[in-house]
C-alpha atoms as a PDB file:
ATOM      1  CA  UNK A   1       0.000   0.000   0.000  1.00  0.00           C
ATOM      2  CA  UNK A   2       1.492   3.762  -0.840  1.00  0.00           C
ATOM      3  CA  UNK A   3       1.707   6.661   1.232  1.00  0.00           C
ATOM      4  CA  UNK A   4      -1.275   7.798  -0.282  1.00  0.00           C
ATOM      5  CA  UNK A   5      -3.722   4.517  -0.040  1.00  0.00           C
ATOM      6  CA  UNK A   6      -2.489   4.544   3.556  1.00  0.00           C
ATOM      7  CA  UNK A   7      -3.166   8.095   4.240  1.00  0.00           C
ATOM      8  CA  UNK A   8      -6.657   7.603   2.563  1.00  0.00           C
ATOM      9  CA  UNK A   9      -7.390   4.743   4.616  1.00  0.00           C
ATOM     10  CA  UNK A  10      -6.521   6.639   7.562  1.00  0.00           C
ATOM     11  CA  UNK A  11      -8.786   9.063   7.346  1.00  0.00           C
ATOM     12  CA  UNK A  12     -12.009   6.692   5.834  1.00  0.00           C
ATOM     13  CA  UNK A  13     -11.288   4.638   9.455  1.00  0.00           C
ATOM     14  CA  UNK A  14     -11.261   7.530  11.600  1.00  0.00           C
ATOM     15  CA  UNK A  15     -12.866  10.991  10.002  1.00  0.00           C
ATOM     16  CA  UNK A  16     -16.215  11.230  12.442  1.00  0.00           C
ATOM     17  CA  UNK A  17     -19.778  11.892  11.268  1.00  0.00           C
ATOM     18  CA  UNK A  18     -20.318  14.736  13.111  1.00  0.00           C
ATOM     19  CA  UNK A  19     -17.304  17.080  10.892  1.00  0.00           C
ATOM     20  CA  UNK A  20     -18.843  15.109   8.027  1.00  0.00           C
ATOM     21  CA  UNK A  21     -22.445  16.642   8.732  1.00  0.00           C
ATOM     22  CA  UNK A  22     -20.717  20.019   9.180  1.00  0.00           C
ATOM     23  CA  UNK A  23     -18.668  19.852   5.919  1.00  0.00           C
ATOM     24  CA  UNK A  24     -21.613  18.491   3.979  1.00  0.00           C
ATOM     25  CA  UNK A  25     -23.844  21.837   5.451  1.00  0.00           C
ATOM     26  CA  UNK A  26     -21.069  24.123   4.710  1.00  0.00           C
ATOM     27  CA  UNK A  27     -22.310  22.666   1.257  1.00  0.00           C
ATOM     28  CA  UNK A  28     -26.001  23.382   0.898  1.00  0.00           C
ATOM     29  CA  UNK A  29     -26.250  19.652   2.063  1.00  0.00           C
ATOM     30  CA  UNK A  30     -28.579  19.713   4.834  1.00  0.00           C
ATOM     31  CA  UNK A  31     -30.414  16.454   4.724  1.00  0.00           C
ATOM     32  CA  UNK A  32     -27.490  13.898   4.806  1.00  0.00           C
ATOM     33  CA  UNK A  33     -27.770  12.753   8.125  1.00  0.00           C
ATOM     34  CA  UNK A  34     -30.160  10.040   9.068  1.00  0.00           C
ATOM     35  CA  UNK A  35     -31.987  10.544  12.795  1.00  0.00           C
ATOM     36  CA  UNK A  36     -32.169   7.874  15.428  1.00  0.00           C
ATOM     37  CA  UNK A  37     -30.452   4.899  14.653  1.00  0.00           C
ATOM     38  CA  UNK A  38     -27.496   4.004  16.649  1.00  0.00           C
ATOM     39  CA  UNK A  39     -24.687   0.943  16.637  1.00  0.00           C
ATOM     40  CA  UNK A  40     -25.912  -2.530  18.183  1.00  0.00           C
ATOM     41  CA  UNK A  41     -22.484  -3.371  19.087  1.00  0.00           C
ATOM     42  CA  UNK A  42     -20.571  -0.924  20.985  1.00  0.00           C
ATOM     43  CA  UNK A  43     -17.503  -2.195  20.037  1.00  0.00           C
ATOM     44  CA  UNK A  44     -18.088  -2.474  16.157  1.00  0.00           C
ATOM     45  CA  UNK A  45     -19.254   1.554  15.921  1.00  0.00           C
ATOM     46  CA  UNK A  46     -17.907   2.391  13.017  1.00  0.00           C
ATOM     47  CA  UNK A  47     -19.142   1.827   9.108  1.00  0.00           C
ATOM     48  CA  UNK A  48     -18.191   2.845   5.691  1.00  0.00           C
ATOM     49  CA  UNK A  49     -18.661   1.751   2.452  1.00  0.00           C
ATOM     50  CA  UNK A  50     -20.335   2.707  -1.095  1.00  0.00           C
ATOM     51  CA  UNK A  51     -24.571   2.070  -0.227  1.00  0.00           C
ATOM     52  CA  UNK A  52     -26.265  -1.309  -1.794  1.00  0.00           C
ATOM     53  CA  UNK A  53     -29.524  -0.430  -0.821  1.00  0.00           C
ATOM     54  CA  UNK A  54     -33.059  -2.965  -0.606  1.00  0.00           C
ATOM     55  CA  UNK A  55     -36.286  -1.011  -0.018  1.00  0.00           C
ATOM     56  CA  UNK A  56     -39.103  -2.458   1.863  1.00  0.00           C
ATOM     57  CA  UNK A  57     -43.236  -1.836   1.048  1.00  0.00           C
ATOM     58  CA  UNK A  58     -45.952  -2.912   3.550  1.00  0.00           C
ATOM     59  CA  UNK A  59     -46.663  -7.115   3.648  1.00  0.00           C
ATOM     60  CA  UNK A  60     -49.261  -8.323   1.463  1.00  0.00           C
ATOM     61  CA  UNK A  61     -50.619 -11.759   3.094  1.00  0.00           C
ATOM     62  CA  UNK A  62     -49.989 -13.992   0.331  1.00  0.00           C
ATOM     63  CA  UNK A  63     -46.294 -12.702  -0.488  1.00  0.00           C
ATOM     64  CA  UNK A  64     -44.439 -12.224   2.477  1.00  0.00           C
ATOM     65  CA  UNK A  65     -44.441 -15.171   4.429  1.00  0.00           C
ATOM     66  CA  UNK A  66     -41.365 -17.566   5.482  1.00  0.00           C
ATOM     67  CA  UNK A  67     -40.978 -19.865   3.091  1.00  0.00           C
ATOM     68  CA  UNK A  68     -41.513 -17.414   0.283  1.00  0.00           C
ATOM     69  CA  UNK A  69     -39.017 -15.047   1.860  1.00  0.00           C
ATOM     70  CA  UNK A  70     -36.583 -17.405   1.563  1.00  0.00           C
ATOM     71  CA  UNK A  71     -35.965 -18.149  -2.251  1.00  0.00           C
ATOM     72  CA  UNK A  72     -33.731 -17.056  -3.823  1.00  0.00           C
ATOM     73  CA  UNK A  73     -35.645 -14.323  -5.871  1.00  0.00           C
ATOM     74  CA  UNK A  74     -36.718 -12.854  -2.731  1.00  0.00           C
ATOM     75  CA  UNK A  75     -34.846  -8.852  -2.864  1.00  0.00           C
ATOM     76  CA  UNK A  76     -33.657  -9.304   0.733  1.00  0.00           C
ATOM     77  CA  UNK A  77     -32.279 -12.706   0.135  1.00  0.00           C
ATOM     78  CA  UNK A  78     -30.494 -11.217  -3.151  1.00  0.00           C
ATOM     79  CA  UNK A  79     -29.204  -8.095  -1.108  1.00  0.00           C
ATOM     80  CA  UNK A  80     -27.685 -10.921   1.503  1.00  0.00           C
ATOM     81  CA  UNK A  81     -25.695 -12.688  -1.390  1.00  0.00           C
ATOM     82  CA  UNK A  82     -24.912  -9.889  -3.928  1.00  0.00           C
ATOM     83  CA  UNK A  83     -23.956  -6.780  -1.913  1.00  0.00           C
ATOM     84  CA  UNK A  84     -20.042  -6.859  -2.821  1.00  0.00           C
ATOM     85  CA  UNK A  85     -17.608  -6.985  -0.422  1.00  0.00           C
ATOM     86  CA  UNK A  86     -16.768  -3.365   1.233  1.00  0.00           C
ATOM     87  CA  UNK A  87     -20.606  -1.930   0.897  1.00  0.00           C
ATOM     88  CA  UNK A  88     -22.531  -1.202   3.243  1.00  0.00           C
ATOM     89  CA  UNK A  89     -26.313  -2.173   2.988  1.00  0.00           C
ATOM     90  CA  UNK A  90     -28.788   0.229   3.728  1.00  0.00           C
ATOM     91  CA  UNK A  91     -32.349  -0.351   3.901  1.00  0.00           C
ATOM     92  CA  UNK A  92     -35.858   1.666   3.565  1.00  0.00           C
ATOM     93  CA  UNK A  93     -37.969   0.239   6.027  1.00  0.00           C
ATOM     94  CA  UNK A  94     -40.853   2.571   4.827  1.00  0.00           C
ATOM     95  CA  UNK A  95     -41.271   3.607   8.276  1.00  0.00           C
ATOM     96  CA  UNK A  96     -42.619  -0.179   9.694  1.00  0.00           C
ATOM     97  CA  UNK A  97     -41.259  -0.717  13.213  1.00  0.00           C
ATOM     98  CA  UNK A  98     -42.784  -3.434  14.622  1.00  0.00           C
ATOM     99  CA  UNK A  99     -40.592  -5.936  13.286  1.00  0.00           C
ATOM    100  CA  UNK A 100     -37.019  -6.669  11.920  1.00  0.00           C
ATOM    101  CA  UNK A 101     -35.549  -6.088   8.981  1.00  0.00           C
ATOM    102  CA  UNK A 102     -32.492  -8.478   9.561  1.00  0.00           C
ATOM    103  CA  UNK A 103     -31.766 -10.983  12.346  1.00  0.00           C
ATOM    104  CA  UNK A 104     -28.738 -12.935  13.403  1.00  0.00           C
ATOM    105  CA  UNK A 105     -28.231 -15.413  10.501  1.00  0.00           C
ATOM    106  CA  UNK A 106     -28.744 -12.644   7.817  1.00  0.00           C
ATOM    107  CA  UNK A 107     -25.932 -10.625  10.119  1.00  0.00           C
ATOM    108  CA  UNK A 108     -23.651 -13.363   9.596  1.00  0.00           C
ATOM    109  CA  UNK A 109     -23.652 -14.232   6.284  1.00  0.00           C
ATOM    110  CA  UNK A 110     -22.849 -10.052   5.308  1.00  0.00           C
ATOM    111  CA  UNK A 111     -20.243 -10.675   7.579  1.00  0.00           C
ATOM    112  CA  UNK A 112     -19.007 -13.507   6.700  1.00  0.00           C
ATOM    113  CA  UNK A 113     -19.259 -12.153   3.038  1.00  0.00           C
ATOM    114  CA  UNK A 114     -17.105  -9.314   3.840  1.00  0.00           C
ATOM    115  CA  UNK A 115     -19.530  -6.814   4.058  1.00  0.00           C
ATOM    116  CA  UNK A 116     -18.938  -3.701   5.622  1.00  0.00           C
ATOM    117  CA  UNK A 117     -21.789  -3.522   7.529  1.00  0.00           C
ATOM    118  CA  UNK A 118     -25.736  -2.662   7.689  1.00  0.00           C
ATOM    119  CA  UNK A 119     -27.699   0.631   8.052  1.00  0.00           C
ATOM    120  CA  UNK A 120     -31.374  -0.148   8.536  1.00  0.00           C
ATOM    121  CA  UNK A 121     -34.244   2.922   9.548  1.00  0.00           C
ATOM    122  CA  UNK A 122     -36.053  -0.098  11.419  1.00  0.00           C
ATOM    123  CA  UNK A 123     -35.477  -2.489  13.791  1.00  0.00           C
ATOM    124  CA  UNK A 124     -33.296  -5.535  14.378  1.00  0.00           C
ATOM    125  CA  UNK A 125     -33.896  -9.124  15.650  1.00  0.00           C
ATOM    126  CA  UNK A 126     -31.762 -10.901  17.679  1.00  0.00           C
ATOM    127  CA  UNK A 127     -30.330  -8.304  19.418  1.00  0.00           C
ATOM    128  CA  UNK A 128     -28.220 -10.160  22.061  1.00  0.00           C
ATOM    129  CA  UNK A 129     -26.671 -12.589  18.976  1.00  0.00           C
ATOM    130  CA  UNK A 130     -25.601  -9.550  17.336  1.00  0.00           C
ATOM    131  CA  UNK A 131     -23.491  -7.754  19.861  1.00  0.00           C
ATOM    132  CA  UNK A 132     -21.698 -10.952  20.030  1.00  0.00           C
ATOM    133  CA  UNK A 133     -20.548 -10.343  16.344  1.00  0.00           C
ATOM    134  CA  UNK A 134     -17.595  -7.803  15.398  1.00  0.00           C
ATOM    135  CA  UNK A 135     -19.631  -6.204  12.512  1.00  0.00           C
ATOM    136  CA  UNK A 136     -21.305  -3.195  12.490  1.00  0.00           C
ATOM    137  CA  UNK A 137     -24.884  -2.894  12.556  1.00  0.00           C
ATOM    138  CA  UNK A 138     -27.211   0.297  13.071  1.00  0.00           C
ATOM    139  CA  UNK A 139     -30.774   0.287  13.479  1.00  0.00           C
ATOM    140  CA  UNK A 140     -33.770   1.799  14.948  1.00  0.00           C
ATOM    141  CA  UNK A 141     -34.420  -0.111  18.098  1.00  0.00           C
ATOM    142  CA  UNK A 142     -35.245  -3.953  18.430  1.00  0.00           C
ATOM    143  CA  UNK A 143     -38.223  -5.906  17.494  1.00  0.00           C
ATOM    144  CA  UNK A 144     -39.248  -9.799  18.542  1.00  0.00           C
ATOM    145  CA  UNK A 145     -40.872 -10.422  15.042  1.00  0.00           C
ATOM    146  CA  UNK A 146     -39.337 -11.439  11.372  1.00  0.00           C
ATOM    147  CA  UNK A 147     -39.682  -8.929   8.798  1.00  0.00           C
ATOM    148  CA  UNK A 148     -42.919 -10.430   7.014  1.00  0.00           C
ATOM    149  CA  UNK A 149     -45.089  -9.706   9.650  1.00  0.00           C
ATOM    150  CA  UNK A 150     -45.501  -6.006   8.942  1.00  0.00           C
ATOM    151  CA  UNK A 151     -43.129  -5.589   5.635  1.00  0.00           C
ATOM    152  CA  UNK A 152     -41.826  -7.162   2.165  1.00  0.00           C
ATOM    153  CA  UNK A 153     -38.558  -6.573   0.370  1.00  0.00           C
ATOM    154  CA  UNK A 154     -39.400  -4.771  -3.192  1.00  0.00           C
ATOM    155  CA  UNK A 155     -36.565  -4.506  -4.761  1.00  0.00           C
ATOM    156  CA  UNK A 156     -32.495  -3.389  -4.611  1.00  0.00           C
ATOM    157  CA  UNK A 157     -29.845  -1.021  -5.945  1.00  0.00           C
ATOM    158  CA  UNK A 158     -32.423   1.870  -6.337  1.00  0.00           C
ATOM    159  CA  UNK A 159     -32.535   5.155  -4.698  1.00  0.00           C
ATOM    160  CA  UNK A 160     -34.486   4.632  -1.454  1.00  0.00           C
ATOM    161  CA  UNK A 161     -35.342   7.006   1.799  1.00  0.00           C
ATOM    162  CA  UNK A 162     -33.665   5.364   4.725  1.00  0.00           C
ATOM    163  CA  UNK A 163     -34.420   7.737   7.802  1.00  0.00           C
ATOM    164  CA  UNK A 164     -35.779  10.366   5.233  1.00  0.00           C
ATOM    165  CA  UNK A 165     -32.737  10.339   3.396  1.00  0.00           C
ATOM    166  CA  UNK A 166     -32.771  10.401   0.251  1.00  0.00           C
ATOM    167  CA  UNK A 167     -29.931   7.321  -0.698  1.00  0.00           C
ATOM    168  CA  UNK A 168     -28.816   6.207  -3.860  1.00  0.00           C
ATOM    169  CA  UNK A 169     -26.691   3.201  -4.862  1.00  0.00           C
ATOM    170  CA  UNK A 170     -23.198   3.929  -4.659  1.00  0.00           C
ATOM    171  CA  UNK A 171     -23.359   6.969  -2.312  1.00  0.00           C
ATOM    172  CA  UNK A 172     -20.633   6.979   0.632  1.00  0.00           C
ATOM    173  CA  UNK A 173     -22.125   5.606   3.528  1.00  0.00           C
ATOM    174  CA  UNK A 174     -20.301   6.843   6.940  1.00  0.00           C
ATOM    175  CA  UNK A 175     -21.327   5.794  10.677  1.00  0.00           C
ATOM    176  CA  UNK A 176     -19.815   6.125  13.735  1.00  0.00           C
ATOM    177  CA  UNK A 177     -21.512   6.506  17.644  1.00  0.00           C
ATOM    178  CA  UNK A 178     -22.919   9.959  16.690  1.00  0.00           C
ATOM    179  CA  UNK A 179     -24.723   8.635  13.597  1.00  0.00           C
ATOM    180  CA  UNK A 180     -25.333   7.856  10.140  1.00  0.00           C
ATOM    181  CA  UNK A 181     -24.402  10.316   6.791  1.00  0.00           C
ATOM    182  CA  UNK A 182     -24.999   9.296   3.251  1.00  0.00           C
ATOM    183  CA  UNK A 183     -22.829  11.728   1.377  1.00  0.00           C
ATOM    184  CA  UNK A 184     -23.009  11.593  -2.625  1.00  0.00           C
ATOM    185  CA  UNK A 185     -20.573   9.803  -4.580  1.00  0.00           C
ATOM    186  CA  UNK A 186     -19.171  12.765  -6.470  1.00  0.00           C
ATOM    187  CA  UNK A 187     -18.413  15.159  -3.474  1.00  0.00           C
ATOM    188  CA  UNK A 188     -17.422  12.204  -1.218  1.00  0.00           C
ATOM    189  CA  UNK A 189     -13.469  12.794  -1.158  1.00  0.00           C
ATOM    190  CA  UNK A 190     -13.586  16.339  -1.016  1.00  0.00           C
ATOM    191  CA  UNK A 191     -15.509  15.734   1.958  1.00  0.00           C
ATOM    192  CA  UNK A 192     -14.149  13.249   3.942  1.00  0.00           C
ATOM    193  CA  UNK A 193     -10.757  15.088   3.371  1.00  0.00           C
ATOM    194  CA  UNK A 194     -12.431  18.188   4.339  1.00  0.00           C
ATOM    195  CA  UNK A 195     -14.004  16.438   7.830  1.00  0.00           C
ATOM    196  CA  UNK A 196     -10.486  14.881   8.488  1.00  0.00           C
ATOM    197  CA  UNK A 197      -8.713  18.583   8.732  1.00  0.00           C
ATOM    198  CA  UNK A 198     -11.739  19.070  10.870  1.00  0.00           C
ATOM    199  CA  UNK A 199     -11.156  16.583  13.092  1.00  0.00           C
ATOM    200  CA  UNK A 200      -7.405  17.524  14.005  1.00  0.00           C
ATOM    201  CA  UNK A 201      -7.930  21.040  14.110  1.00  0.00           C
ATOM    202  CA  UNK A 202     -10.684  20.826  16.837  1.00  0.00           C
ATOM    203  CA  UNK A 203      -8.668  17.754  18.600  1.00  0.00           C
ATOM    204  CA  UNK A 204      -6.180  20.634  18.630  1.00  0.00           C
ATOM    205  CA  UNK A 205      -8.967  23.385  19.403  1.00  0.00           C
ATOM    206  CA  UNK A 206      -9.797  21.135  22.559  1.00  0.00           C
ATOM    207  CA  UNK A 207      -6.415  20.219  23.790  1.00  0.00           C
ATOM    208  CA  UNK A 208      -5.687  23.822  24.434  1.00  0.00           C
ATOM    209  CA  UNK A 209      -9.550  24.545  26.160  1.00  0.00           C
ATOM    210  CA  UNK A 210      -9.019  21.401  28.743  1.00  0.00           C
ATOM    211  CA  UNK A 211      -5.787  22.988  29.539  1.00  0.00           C
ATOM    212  CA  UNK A 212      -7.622  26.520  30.874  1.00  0.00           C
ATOM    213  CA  UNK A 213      -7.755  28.639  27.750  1.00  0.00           C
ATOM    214  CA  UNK A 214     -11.464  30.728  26.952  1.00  0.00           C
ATOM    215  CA  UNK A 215     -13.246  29.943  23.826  1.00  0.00           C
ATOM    216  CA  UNK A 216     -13.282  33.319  22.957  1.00  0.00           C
ATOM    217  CA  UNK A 217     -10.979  33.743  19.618  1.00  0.00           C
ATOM    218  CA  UNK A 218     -10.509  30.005  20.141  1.00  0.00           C
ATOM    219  CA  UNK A 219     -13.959  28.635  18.926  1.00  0.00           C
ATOM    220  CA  UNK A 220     -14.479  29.239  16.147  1.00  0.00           C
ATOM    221  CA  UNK A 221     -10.601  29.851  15.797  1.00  0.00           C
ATOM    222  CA  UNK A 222      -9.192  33.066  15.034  1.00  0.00           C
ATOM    223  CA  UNK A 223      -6.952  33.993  12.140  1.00  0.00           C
ATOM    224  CA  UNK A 224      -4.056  33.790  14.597  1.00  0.00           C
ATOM    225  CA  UNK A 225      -5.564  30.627  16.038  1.00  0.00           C
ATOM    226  CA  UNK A 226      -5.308  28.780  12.551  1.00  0.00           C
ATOM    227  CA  UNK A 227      -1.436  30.069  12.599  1.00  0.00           C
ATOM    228  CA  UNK A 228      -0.652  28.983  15.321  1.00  0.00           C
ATOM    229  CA  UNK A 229      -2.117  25.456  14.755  1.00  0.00           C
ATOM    230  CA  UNK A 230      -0.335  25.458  11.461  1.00  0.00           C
ATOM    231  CA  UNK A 231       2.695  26.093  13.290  1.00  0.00           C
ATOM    232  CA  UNK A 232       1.728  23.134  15.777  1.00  0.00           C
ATOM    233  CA  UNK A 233       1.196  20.459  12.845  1.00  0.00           C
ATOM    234  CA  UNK A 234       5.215  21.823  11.122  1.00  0.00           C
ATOM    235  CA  UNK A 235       6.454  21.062  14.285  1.00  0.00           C
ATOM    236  CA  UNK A 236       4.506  17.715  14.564  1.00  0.00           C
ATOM    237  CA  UNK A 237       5.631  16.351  11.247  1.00  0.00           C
END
């Protein structure tokens, strides 16, 4: 790997959401952040990846039952074995929250795939299986239920509304324990990059107001702020 697919990677594993929502609103983006879904797994709170996404409708009785959501032709089942390795799959749950959209054994196989993870505006089953697994997973809540009591998977890989937000196939998908933000493909390195510098100027910001300095001048940071941070990062390299 070069200098520059490790710097890269350095910043895709570490750049939060929150400098991401701020870069994306310092470009008209306002609606790139998708509301209260959190991690399942503490310790695996962190996703990225290009979206796959599978959109859900209401059940109709004679379609979504067990045995027919389990061939092959079935869009979840598809989204479980074609999502490529590295995406994340995100999923419309067209606002039904009474029961899952995934459960343990779906969890595993994505993982087990190489998946990078799943984003889903509902809820998950099998809640206490899936902390137990080192792959990320967010959701709305928990639910006892499989998916075909309330909902059906439609279809995949077209622009969908997880959380309101407006996803397409392909869009960068970044999570972390503040949230989820679906940031369009052709802005996406300009704005992780962006978020990164973020991040280390206000890691520098706060270092100097937990050692007793005002935020006045310091937050937002003054013109002789930024020098003196530039001056910080010479010395640091």
């Amino acid at each position: 790997m070069s200098d520059g697919q490790t710097a890269t990677k350095k910043m895709r594993d570490s750049v939060s959401a929150a400098s991401i929502s701020a870069q994306l609103v310092k470009r008209g983006f306002r609606t790139r952040s998708i509301a209260n879904i959190t991690p399942i797994n503490p310790s695996a709170n962190r996703i990225y990846g290009p979206a796959y996404t599978l959109r859900y409708i209401p059940m109709r009785e004679d379609l979504a039952t067990g045995p027919k959501t389990g061939q092959s032709s079935n869009p979840q089942r598809r989204a479980i074995e074609e999502a490529p390795k590295g995406s994340v799959l995100i999923a419309d749950t067209n606002g039904l929250d009474v029961s899952g959209s995934f459960g343990d054994i779906l969890v595993a196989r994505l993982s087990q795939r190489g998946v990078s993870g799943i984003v889903s505006d509902g809820p998950m089953r099998d809640i206490s299986e899936i902390k137990q697994m080192n792959f990320p997973v967010f959701s709305k809540g928990n639910a006892a239920p499989p998916s075909y009591t309330s909902m059906m998977a439609a279809d995949t890989q077209v622009p969908i509304g997880c959380g309101g937000v407006a996803t397409f196939p392909g869009d960068i998908i970044v999570g972390d324990e503040d949230g989820v933000v679906v940031i369009p493909q052709d802005i996406a390195e300009d704005v992780i990059t962006a978020a990164y510098e973020q991040d280390l100027l206000e890691a520098y910001i706060r270092a100097r107001v937990e050692n007793g300095e005002s935020i006045v001048g310091l937050y937002p940071p003054s013109e002789r702020v930024l020098s003196e941070y530039e001056e910080f990062r010479q010395e640091k390299s």
